[in-house]
C-alpha atoms as a PDB file:
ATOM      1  CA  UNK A   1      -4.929  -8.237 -13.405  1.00  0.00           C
ATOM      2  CA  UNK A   2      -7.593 -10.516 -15.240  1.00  0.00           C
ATOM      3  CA  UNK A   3      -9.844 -11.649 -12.504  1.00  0.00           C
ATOM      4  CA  UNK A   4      -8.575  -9.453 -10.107  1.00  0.00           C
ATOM      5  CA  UNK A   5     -11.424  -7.597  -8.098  1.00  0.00           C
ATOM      6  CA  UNK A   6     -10.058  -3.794  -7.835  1.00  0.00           C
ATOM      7  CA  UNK A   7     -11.760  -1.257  -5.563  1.00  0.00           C
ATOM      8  CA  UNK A   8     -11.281   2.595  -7.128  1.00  0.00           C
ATOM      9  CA  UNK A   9     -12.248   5.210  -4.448  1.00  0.00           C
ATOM     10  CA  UNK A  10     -12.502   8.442  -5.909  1.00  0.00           C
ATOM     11  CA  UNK A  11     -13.632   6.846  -9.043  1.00  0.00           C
ATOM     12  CA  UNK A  12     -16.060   9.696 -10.299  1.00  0.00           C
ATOM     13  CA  UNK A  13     -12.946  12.164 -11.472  1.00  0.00           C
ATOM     14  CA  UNK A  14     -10.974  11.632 -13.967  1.00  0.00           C
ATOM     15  CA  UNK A  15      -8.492   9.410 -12.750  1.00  0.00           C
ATOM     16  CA  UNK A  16     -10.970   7.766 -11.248  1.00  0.00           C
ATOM     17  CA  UNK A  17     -12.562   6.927 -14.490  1.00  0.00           C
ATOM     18  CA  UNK A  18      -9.372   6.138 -15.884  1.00  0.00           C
ATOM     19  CA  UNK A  19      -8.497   3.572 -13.501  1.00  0.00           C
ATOM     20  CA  UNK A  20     -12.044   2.258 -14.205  1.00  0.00           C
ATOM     21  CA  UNK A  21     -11.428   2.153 -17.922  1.00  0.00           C
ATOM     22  CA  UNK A  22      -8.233   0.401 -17.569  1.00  0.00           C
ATOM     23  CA  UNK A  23      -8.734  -2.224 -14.886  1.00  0.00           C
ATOM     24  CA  UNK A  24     -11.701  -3.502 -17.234  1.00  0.00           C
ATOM     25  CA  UNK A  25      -9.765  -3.175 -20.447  1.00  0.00           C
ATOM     26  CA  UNK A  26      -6.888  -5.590 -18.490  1.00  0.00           C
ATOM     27  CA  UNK A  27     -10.263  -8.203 -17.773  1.00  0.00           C
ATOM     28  CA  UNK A  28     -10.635  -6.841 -13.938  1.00  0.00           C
ATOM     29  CA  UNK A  29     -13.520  -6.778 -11.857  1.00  0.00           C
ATOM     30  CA  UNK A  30     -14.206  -3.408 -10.978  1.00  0.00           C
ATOM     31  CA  UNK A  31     -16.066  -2.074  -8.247  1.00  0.00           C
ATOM     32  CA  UNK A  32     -16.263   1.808  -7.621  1.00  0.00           C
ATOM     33  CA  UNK A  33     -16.505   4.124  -4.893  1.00  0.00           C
ATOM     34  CA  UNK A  34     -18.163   7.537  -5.156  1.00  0.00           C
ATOM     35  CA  UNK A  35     -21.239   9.441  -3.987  1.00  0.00           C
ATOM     36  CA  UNK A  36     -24.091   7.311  -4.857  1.00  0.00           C
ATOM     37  CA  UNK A  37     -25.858   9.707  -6.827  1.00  0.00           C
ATOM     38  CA  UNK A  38     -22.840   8.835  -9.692  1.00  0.00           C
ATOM     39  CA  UNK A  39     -22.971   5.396  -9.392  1.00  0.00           C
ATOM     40  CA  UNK A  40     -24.950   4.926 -12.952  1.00  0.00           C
ATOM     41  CA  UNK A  41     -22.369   7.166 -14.352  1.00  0.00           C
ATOM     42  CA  UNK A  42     -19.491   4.746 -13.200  1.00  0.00           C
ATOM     43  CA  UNK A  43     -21.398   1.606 -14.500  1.00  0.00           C
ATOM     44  CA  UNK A  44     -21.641   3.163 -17.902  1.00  0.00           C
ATOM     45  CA  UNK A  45     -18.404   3.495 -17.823  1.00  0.00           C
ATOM     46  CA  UNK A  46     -17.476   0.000 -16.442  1.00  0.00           C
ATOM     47  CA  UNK A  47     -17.780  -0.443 -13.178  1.00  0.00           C
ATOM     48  CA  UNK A  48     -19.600  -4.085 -12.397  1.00  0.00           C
ATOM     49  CA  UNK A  49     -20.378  -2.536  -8.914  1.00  0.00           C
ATOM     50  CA  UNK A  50     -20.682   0.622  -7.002  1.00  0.00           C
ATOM     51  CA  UNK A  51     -20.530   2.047  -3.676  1.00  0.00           C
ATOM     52  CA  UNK A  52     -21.616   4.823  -1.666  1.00  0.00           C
ATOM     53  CA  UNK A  53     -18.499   6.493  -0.462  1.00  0.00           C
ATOM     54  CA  UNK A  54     -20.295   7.109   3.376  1.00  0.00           C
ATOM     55  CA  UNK A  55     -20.353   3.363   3.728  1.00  0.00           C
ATOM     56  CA  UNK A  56     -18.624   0.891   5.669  1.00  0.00           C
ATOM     57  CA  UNK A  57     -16.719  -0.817   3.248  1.00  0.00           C
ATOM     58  CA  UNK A  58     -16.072  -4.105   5.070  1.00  0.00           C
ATOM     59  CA  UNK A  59     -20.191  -4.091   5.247  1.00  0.00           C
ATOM     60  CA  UNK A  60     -20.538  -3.450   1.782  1.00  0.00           C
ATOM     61  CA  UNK A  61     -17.891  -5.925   0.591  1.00  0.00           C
ATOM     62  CA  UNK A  62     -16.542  -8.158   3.046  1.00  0.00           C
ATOM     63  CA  UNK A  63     -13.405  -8.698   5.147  1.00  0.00           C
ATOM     64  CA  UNK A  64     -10.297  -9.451   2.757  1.00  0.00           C
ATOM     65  CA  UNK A  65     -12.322  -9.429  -0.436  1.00  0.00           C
ATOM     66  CA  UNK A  66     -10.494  -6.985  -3.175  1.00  0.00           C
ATOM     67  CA  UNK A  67      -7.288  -8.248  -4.696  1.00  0.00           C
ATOM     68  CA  UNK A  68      -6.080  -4.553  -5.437  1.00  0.00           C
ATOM     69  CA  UNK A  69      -7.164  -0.904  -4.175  1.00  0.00           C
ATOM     70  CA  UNK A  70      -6.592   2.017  -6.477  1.00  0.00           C
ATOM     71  CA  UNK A  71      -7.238   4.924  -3.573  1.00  0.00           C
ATOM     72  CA  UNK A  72      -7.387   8.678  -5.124  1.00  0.00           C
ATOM     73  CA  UNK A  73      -8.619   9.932  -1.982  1.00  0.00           C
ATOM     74  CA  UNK A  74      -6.300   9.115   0.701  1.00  0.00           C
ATOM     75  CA  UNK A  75      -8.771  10.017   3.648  1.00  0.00           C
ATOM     76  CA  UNK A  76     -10.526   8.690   6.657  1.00  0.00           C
ATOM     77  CA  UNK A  77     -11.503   5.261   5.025  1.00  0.00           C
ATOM     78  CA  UNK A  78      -7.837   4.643   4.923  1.00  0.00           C
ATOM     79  CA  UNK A  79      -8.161   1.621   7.606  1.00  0.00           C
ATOM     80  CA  UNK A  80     -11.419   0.199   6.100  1.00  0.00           C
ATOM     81  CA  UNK A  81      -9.328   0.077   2.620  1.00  0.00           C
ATOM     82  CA  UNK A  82      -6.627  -2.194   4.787  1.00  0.00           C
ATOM     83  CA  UNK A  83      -9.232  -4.417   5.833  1.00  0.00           C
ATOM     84  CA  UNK A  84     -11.120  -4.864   2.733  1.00  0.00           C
ATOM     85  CA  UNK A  85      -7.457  -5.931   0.736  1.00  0.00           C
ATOM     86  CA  UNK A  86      -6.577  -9.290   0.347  1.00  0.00           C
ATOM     87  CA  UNK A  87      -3.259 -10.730   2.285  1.00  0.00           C
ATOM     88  CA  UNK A  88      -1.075  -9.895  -0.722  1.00  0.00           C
ATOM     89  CA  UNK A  89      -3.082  -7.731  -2.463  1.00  0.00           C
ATOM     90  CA  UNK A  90      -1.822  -4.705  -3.864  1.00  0.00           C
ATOM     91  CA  UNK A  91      -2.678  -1.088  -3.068  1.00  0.00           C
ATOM     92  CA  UNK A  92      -1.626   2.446  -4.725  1.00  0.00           C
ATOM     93  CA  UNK A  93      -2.859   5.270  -3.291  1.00  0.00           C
ATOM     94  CA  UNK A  94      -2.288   9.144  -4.624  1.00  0.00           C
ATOM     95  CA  UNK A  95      -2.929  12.251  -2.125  1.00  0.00           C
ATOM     96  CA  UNK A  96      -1.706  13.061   1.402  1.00  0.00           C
ATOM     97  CA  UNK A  97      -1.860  10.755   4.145  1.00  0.00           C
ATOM     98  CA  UNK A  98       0.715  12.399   6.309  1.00  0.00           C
ATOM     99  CA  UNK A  99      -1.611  14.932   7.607  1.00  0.00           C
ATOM    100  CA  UNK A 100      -4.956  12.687   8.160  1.00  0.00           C
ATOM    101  CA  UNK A 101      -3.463  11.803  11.937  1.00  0.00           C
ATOM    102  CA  UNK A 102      -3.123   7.840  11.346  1.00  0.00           C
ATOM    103  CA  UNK A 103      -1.742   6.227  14.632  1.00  0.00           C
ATOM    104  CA  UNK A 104       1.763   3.853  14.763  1.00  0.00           C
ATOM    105  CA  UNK A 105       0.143   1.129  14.731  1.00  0.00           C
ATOM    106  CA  UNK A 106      -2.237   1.780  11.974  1.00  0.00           C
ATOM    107  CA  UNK A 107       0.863   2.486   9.906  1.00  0.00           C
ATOM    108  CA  UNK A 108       3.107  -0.419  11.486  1.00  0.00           C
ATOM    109  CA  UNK A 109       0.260  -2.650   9.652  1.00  0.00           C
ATOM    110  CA  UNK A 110       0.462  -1.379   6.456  1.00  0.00           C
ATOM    111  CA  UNK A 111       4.068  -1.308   6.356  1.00  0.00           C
ATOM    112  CA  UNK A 112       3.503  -5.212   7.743  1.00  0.00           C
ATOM    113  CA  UNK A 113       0.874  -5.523   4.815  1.00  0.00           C
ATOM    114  CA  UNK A 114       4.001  -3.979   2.374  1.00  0.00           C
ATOM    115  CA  UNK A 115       6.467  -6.653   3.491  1.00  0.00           C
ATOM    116  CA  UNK A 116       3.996  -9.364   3.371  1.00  0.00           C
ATOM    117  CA  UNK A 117       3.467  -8.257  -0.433  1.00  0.00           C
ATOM    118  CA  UNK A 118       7.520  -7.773  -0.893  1.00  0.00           C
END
């Protein structure tokens, strides 16, 4: 994980600041996603970036950019997370996607993404 870039959505609870806590403690780069108004919160505890959860994520940090996502929300941004990861990269995620209403082929390319990895 040292020098790893790891995206955290959800990162203001306290998983979220767990994950935070322990991707910098394994020499990560650690950028979190939250409500904006929490983003000096997450910095004191040691996130090198933040980001507004409302915002496009590729805009804010780039096609294929984050070596690992740590997503605690599971929601809408779920395709945005895809596009942000790295070929390779790793991503966990916690909560219910079953229910958000993700098409086949949004899930044939993260299972494609999964075998890629495997």
């Amino acid at each position: 994980m040292a020098g790893d870039s790891v995206l955290v959505t959800g990162a203001s609870g306290g998983v979220g600041s767990a994950a935070i806590r322990l991707a910098k403690a394994r020499g990560a780069s650690v950028i979190a996603a939250s409500n904006a108004s929490k983003s000096q919160m997450l910095r004191d505890i040691g996130a090198d970036q933040t980001v507004d959860r409302g915002n496009n994520l590729v805009k804010s940090l780039g096609l294929s950019s984050i070596d690992i996502v740590i997503d605690l929300v599971a929601g809408p941004q779920w395709n945005e997370l895809l596009d942000v990861l790295k070929p390779g990269g790793r991503y966990a995620v916690s909560g219910v996607i079953g229910e958000v209403g993700y098409s086949n082929a949004t899930l044939d390319r993260f299972e494609s993404l999964w075998m890629y990895r495997s």
